[in-house]
PDB file of N, CA and C in Angstrom:
ATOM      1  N   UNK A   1      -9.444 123.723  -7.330  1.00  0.00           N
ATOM      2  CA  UNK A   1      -9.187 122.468  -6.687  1.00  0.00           C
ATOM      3  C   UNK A   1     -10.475 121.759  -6.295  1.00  0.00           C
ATOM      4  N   UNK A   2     -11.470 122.470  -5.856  1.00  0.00           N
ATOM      5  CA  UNK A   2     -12.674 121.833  -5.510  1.00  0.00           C
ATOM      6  C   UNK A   2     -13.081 121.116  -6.640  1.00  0.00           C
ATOM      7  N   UNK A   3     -13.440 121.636  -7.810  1.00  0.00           N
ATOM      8  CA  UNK A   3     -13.850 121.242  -9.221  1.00  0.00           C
ATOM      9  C   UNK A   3     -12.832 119.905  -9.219  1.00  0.00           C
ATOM     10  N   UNK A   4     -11.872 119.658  -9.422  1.00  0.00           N
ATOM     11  CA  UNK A   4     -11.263 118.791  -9.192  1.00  0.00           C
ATOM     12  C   UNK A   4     -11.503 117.286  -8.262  1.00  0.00           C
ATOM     13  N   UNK A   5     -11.732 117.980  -7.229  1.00  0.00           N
ATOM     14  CA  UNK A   5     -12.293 116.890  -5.865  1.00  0.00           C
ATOM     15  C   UNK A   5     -13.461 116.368  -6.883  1.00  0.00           C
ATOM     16  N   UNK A   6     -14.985 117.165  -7.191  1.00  0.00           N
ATOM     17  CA  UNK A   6     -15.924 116.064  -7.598  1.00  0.00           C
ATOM     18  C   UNK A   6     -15.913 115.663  -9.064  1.00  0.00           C
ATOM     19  N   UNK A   7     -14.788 116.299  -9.548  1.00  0.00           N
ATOM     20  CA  UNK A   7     -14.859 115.519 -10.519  1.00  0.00           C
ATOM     21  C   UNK A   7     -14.167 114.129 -10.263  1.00  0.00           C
ATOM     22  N   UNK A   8     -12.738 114.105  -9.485  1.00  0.00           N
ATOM     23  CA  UNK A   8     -12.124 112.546  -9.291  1.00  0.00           C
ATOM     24  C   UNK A   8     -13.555 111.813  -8.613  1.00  0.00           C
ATOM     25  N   UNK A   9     -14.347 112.248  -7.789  1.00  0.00           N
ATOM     26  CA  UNK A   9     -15.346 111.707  -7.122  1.00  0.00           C
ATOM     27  C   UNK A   9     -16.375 111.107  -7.745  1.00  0.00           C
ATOM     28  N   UNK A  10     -16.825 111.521  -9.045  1.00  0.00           N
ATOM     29  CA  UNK A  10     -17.224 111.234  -9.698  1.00  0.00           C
ATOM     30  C   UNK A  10     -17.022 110.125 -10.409  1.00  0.00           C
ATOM     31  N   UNK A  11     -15.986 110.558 -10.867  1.00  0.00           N
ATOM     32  CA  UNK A  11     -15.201 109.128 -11.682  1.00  0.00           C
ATOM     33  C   UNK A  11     -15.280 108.097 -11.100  1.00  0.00           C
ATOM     34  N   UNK A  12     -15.144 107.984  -9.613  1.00  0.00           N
ATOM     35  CA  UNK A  12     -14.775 106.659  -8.947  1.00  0.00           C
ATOM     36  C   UNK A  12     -16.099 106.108  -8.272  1.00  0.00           C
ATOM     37  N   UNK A  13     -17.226 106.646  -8.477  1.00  0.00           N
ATOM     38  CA  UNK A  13     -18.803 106.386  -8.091  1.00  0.00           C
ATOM     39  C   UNK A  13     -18.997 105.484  -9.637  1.00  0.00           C
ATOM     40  N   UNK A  14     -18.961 105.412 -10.683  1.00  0.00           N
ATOM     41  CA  UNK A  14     -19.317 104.735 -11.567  1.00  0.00           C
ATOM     42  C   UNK A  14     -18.543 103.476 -11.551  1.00  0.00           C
ATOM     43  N   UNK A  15     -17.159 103.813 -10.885  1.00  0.00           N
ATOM     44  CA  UNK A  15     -16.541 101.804 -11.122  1.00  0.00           C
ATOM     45  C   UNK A  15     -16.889 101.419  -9.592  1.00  0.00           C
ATOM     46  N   UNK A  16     -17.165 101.786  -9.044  1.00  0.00           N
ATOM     47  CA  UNK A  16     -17.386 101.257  -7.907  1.00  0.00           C
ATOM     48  C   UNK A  16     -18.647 100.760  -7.778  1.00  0.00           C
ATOM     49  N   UNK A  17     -19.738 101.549  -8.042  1.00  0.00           N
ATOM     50  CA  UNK A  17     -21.020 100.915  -8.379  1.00  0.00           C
ATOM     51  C   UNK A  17     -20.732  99.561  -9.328  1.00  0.00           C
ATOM     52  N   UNK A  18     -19.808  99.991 -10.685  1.00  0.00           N
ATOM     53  CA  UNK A  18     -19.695  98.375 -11.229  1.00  0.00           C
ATOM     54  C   UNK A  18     -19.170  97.119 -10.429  1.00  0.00           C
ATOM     55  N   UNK A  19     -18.158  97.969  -9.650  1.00  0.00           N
ATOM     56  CA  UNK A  19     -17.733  96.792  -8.749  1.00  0.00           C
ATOM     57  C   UNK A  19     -18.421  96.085  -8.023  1.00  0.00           C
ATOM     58  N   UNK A  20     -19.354  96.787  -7.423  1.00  0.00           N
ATOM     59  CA  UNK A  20     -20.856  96.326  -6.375  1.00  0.00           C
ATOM     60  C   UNK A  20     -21.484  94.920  -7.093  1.00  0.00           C
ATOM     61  N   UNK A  21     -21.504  95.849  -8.450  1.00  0.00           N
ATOM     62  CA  UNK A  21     -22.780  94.533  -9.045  1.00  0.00           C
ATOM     63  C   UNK A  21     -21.858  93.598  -9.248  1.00  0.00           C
ATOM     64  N   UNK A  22     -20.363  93.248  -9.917  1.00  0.00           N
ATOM     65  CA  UNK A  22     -20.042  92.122 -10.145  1.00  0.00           C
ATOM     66  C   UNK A  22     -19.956  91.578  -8.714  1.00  0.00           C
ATOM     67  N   UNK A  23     -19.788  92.159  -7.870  1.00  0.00           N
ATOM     68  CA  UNK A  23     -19.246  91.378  -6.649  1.00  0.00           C
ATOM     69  C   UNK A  23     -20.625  90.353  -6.499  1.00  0.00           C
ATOM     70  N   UNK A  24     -21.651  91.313  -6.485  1.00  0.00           N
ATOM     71  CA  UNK A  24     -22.808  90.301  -6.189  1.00  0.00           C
ATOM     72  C   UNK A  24     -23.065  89.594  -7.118  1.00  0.00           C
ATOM     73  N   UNK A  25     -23.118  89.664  -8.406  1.00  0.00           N
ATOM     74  CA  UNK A  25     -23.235  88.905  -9.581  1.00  0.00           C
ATOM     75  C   UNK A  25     -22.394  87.585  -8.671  1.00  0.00           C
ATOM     76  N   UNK A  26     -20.773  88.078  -8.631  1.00  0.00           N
ATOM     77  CA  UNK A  26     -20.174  86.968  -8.632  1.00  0.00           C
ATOM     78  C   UNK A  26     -20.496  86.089  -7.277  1.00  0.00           C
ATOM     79  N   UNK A  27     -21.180  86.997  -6.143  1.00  0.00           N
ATOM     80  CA  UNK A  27     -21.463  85.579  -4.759  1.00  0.00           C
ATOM     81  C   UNK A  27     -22.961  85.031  -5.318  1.00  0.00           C
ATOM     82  N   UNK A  28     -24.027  85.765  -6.113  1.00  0.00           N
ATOM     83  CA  UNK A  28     -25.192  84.934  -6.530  1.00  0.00           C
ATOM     84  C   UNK A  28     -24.729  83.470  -7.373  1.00  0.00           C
ATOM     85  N   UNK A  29     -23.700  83.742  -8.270  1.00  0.00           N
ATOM     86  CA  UNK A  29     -23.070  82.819  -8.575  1.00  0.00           C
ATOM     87  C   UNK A  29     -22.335  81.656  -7.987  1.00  0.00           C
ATOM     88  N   UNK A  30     -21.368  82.409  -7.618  1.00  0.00           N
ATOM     89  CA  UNK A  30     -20.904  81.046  -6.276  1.00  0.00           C
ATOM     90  C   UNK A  30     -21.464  80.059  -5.610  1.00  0.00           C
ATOM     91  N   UNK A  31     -22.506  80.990  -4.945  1.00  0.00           N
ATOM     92  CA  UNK A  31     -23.474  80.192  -3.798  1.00  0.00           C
ATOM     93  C   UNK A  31     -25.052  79.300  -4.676  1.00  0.00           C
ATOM     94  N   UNK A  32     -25.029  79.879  -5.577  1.00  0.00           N
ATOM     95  CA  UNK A  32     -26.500  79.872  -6.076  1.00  0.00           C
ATOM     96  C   UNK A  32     -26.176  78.198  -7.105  1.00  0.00           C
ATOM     97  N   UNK A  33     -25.950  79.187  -8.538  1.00  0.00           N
ATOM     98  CA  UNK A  33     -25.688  78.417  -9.784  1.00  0.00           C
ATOM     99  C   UNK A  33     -24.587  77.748  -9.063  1.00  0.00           C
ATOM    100  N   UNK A  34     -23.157  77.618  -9.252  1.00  0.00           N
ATOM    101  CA  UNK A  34     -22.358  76.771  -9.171  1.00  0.00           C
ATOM    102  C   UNK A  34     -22.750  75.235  -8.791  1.00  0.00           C
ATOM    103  N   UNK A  35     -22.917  75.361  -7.754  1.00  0.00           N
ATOM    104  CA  UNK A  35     -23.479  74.267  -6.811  1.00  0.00           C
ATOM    105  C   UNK A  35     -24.094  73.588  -7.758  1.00  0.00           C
ATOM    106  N   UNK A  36     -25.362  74.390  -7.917  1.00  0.00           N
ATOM    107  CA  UNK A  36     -26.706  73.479  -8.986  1.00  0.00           C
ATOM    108  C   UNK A  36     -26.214  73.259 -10.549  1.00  0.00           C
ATOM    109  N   UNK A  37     -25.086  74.012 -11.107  1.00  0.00           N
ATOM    110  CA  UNK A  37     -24.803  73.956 -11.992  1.00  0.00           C
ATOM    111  C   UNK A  37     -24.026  72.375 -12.120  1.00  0.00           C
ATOM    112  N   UNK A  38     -23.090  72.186 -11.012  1.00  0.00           N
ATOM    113  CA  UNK A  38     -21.950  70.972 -11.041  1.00  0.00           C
ATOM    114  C   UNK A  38     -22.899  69.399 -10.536  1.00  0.00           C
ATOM    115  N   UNK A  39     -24.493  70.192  -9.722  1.00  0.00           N
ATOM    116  CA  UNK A  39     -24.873  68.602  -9.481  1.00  0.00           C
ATOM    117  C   UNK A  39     -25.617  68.607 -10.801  1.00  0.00           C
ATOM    118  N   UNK A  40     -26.202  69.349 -11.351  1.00  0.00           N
ATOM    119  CA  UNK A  40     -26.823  68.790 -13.059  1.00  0.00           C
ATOM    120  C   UNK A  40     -25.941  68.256 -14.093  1.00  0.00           C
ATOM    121  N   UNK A  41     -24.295  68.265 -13.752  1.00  0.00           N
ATOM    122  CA  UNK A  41     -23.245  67.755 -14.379  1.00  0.00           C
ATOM    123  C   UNK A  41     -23.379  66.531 -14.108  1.00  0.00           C
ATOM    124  N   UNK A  42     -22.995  66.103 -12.451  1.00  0.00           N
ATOM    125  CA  UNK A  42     -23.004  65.198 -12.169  1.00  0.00           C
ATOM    126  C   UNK A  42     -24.125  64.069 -12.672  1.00  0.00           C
ATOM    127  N   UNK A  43     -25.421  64.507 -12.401  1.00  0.00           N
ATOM    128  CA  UNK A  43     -26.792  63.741 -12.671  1.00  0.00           C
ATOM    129  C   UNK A  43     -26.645  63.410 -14.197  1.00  0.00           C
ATOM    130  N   UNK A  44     -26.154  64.080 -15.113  1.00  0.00           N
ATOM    131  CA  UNK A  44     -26.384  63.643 -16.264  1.00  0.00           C
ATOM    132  C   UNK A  44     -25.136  62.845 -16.838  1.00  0.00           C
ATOM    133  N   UNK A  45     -23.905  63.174 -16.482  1.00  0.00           N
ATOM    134  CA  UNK A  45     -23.161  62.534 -16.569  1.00  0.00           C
ATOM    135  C   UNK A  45     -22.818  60.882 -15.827  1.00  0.00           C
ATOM    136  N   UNK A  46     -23.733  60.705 -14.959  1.00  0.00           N
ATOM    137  CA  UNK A  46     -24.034  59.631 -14.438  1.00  0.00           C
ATOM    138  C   UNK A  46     -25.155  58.830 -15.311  1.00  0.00           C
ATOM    139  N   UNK A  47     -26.299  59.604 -15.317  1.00  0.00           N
ATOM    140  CA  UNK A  47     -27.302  58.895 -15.902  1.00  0.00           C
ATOM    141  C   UNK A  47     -26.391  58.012 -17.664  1.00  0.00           C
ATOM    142  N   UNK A  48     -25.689  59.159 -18.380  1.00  0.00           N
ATOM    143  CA  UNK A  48     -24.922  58.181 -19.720  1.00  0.00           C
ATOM    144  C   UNK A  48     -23.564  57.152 -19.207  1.00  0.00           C
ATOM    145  N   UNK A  49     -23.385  57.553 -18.211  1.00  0.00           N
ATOM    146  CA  UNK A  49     -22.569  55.980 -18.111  1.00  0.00           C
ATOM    147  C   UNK A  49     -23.335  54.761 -17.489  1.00  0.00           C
ATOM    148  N   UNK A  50     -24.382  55.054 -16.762  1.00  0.00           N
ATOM    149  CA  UNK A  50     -25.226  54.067 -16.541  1.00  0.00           C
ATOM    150  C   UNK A  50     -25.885  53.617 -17.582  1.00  0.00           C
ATOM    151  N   UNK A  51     -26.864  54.104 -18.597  1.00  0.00           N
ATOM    152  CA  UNK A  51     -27.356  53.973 -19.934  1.00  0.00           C
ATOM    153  C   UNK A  51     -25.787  53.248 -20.542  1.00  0.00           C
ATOM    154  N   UNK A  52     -24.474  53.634 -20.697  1.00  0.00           N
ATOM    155  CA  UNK A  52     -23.423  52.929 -21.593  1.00  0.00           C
ATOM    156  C   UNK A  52     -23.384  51.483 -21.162  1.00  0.00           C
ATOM    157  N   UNK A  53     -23.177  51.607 -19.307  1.00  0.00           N
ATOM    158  CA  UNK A  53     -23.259  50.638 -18.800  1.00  0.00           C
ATOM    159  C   UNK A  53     -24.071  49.044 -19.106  1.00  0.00           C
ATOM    160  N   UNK A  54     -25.403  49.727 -18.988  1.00  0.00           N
ATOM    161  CA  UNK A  54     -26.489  48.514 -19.582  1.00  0.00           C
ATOM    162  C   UNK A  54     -26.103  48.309 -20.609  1.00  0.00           C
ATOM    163  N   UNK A  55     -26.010  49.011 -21.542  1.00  0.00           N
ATOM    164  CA  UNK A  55     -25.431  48.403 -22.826  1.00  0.00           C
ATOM    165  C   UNK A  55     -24.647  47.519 -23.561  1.00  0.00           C
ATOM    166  N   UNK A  56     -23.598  48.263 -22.474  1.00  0.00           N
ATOM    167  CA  UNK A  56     -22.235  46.910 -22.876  1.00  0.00           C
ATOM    168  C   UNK A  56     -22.864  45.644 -21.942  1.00  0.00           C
ATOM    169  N   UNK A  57     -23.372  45.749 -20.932  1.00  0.00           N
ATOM    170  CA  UNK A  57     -23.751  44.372 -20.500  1.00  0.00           C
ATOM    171  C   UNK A  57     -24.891  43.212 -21.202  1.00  0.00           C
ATOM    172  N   UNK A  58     -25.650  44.306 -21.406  1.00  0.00           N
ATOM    173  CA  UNK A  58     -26.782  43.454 -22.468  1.00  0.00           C
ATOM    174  C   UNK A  58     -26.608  43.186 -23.933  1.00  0.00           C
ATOM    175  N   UNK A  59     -25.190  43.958 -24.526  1.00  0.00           N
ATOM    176  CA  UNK A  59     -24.795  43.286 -25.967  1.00  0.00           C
ATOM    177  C   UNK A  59     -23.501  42.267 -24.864  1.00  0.00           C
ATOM    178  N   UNK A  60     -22.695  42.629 -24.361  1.00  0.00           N
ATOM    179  CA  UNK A  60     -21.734  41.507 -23.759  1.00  0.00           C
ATOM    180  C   UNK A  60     -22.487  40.137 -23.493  1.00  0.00           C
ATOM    181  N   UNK A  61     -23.719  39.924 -22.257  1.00  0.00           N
ATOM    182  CA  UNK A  61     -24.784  38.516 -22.524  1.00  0.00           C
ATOM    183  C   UNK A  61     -25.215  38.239 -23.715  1.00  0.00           C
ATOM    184  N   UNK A  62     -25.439  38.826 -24.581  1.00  0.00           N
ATOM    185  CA  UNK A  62     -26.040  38.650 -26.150  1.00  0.00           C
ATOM    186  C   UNK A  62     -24.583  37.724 -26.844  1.00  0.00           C
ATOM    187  N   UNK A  63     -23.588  38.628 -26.671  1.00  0.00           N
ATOM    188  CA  UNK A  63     -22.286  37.346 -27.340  1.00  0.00           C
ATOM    189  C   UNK A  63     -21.927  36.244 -26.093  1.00  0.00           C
ATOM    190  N   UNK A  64     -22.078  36.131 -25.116  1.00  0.00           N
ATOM    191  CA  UNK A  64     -22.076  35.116 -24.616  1.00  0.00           C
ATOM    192  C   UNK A  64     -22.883  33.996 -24.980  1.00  0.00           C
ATOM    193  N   UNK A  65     -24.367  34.163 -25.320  1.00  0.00           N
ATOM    194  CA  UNK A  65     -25.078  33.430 -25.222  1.00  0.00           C
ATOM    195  C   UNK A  65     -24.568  33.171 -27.054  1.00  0.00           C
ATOM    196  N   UNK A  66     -24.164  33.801 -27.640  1.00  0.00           N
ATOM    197  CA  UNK A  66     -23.921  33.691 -29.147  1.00  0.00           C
ATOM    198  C   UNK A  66     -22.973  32.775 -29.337  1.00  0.00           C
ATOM    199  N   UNK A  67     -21.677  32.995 -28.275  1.00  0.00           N
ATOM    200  CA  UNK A  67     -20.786  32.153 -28.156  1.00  0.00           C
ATOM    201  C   UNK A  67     -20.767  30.695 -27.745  1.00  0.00           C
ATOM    202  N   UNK A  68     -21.706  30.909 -26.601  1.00  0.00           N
ATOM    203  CA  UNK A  68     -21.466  29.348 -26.066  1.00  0.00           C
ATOM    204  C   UNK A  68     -22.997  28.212 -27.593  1.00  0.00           C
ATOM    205  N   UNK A  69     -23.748  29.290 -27.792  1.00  0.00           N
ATOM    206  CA  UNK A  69     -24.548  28.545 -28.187  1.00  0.00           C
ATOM    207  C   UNK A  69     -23.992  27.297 -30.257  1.00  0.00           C
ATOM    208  N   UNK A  70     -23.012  28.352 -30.592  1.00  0.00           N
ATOM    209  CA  UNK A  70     -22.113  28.506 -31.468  1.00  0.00           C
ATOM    210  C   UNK A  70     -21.227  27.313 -31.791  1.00  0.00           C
ATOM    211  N   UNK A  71     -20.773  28.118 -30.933  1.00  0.00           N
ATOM    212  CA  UNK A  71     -19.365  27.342 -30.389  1.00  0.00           C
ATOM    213  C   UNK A  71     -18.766  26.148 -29.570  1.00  0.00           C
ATOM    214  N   UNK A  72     -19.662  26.469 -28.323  1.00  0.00           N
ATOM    215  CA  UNK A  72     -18.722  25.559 -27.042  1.00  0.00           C
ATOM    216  C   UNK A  72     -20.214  24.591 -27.244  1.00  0.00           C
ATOM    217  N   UNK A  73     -22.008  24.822 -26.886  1.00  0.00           N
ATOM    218  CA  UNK A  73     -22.547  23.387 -27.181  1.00  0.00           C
ATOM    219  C   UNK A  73     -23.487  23.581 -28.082  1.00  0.00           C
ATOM    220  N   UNK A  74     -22.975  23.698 -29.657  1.00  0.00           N
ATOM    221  CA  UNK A  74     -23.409  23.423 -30.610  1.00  0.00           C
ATOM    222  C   UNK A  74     -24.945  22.977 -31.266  1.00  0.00           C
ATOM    223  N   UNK A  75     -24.683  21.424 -30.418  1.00  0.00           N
ATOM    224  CA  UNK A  75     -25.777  20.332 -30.487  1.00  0.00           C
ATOM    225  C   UNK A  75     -26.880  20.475 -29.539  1.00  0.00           C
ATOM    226  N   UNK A  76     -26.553  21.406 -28.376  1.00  0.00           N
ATOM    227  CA  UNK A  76     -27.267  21.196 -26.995  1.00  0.00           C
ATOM    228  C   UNK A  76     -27.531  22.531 -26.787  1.00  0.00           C
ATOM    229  N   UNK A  77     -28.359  23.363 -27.423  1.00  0.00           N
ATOM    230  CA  UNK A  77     -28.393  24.331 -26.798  1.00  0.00           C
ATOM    231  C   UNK A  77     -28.629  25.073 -25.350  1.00  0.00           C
ATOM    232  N   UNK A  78     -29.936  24.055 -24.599  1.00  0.00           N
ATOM    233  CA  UNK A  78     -30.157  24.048 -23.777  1.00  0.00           C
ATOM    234  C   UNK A  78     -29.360  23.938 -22.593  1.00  0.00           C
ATOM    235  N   UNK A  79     -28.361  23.713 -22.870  1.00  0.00           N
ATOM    236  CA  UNK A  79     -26.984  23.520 -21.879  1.00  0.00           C
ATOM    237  C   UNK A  79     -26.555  25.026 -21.861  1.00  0.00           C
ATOM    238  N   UNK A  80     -26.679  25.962 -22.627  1.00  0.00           N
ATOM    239  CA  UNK A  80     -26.603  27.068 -22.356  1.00  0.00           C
ATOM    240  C   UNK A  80     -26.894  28.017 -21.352  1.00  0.00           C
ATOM    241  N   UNK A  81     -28.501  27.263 -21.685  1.00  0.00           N
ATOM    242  CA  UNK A  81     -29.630  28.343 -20.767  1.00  0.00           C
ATOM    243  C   UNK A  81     -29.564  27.495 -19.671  1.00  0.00           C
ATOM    244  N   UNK A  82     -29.468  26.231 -19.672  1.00  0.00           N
ATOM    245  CA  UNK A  82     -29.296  25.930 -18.086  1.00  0.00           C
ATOM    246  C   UNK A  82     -27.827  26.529 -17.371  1.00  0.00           C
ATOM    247  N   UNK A  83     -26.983  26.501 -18.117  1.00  0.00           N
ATOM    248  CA  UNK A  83     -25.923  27.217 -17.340  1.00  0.00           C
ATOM    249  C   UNK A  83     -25.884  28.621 -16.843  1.00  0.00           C
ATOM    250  N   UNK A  84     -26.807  29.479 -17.614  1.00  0.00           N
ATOM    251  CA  UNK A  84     -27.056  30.858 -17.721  1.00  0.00           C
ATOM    252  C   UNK A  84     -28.214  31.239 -16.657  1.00  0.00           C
ATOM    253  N   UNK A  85     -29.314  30.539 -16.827  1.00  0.00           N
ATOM    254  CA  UNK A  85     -30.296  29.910 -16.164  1.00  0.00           C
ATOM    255  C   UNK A  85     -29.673  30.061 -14.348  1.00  0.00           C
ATOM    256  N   UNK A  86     -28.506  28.733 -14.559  1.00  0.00           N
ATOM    257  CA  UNK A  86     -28.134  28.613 -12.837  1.00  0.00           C
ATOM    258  C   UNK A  86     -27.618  30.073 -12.299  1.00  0.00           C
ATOM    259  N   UNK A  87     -26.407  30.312 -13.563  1.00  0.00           N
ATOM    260  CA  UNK A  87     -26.023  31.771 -13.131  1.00  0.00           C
ATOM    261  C   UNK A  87     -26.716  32.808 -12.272  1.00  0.00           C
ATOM    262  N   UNK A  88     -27.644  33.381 -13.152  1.00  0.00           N
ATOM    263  CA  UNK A  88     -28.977  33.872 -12.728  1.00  0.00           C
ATOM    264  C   UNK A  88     -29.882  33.510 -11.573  1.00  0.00           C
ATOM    265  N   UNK A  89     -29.583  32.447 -11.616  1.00  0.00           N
ATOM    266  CA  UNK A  89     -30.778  31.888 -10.152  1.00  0.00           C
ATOM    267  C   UNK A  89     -29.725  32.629  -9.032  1.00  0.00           C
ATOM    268  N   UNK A  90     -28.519  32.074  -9.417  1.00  0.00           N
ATOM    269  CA  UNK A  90     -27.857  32.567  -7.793  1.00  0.00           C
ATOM    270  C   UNK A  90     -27.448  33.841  -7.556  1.00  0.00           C
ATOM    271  N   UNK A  91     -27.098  34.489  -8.495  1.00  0.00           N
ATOM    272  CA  UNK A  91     -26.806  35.814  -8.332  1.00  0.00           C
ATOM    273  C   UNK A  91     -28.042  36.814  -7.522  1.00  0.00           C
ATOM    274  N   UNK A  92     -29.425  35.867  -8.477  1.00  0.00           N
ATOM    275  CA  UNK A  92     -30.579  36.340  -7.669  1.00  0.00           C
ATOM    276  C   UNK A  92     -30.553  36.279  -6.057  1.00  0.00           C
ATOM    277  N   UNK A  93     -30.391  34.991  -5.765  1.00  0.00           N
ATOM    278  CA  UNK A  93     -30.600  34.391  -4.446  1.00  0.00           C
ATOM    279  C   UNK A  93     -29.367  35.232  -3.653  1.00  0.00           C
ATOM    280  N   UNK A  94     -28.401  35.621  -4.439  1.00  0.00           N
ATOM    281  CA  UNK A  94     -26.902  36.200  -3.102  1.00  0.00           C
ATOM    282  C   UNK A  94     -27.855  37.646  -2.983  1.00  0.00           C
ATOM    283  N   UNK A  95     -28.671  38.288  -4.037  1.00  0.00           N
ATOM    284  CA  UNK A  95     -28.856  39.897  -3.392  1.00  0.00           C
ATOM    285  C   UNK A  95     -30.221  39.486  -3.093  1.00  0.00           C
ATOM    286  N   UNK A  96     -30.838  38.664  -2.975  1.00  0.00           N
ATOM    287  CA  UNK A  96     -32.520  38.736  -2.067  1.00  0.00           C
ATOM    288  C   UNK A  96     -32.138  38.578  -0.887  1.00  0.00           C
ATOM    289  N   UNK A  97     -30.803  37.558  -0.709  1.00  0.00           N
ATOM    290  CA  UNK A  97     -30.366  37.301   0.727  1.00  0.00           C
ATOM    291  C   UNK A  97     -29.679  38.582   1.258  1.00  0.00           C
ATOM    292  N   UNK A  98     -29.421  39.680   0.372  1.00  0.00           N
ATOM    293  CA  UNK A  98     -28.894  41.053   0.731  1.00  0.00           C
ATOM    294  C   UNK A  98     -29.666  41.934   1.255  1.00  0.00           C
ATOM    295  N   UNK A  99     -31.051  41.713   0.974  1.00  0.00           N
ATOM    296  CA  UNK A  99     -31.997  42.627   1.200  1.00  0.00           C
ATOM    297  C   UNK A  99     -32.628  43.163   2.017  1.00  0.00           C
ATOM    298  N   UNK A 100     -32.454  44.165   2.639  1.00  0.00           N
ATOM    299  CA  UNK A 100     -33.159  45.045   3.513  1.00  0.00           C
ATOM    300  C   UNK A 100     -34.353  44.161   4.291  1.00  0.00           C
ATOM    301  N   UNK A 101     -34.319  44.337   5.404  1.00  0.00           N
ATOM    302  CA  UNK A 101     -35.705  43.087   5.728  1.00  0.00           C
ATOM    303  C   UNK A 101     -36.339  43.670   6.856  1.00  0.00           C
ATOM    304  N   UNK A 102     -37.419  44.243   6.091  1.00  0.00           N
ATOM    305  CA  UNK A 102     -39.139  44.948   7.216  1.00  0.00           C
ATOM    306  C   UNK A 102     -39.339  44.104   8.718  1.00  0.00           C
ATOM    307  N   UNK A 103     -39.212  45.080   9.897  1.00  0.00           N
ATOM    308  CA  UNK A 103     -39.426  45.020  10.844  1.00  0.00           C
ATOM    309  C   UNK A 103     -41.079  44.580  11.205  1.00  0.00           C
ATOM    310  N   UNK A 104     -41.291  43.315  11.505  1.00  0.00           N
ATOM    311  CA  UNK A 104     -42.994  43.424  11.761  1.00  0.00           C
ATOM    312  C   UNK A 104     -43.391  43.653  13.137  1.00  0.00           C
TER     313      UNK A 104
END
């Protein structure tokens, strides 16, 4: 019966030691990687919809300006860029008037 005792004893020192390491495997993981793993998701998956973003906006102004120049004033192009022109001025002027403003 003794022979018995270290041998079951035995047996159960090798999964248990395995158990040890996954356990810690698995909280180095948890706490460690996960975290850093899901914000390098985030960061890059942000950075290509921002990059898509510009894109569609700067080919979207490209057919605008294609369109109106085309299409709507033909003869006048300059009626374009002044309209595009004003656009621009104010959109400027609503976020400078947004802007953070230094304490002197």
């Amino acid at each position: 019966m003794a022979d018995d005792k270290s041998i079951t004893s035995n047996n159960t020192w090798p999964e248990r030691a395995a158990q040890i390491v996954v356990e810690v495997t698995d909280n180095i993981r948890e706490r460690g990687i996960s975290p850093l793993y899901r914000l390098v998701r985030i960061i890059t998956l942000g950075l290509m919809g921002l990059l898509i973003i510009i894109a569609v906006a700067i080919l979207g102004l490209i057919g605008v300006i294609r369109i109106l120049d085309s299409y709507v004033f033909a003869a006048h192009q300059w009626i374009t860029y002044a309209i595009l022109g004003t656009i621009f001025l104010f959109a400027g002027l609503f976020i400078w008037s947004k802007r953070l403003k230094r304490e002197e």
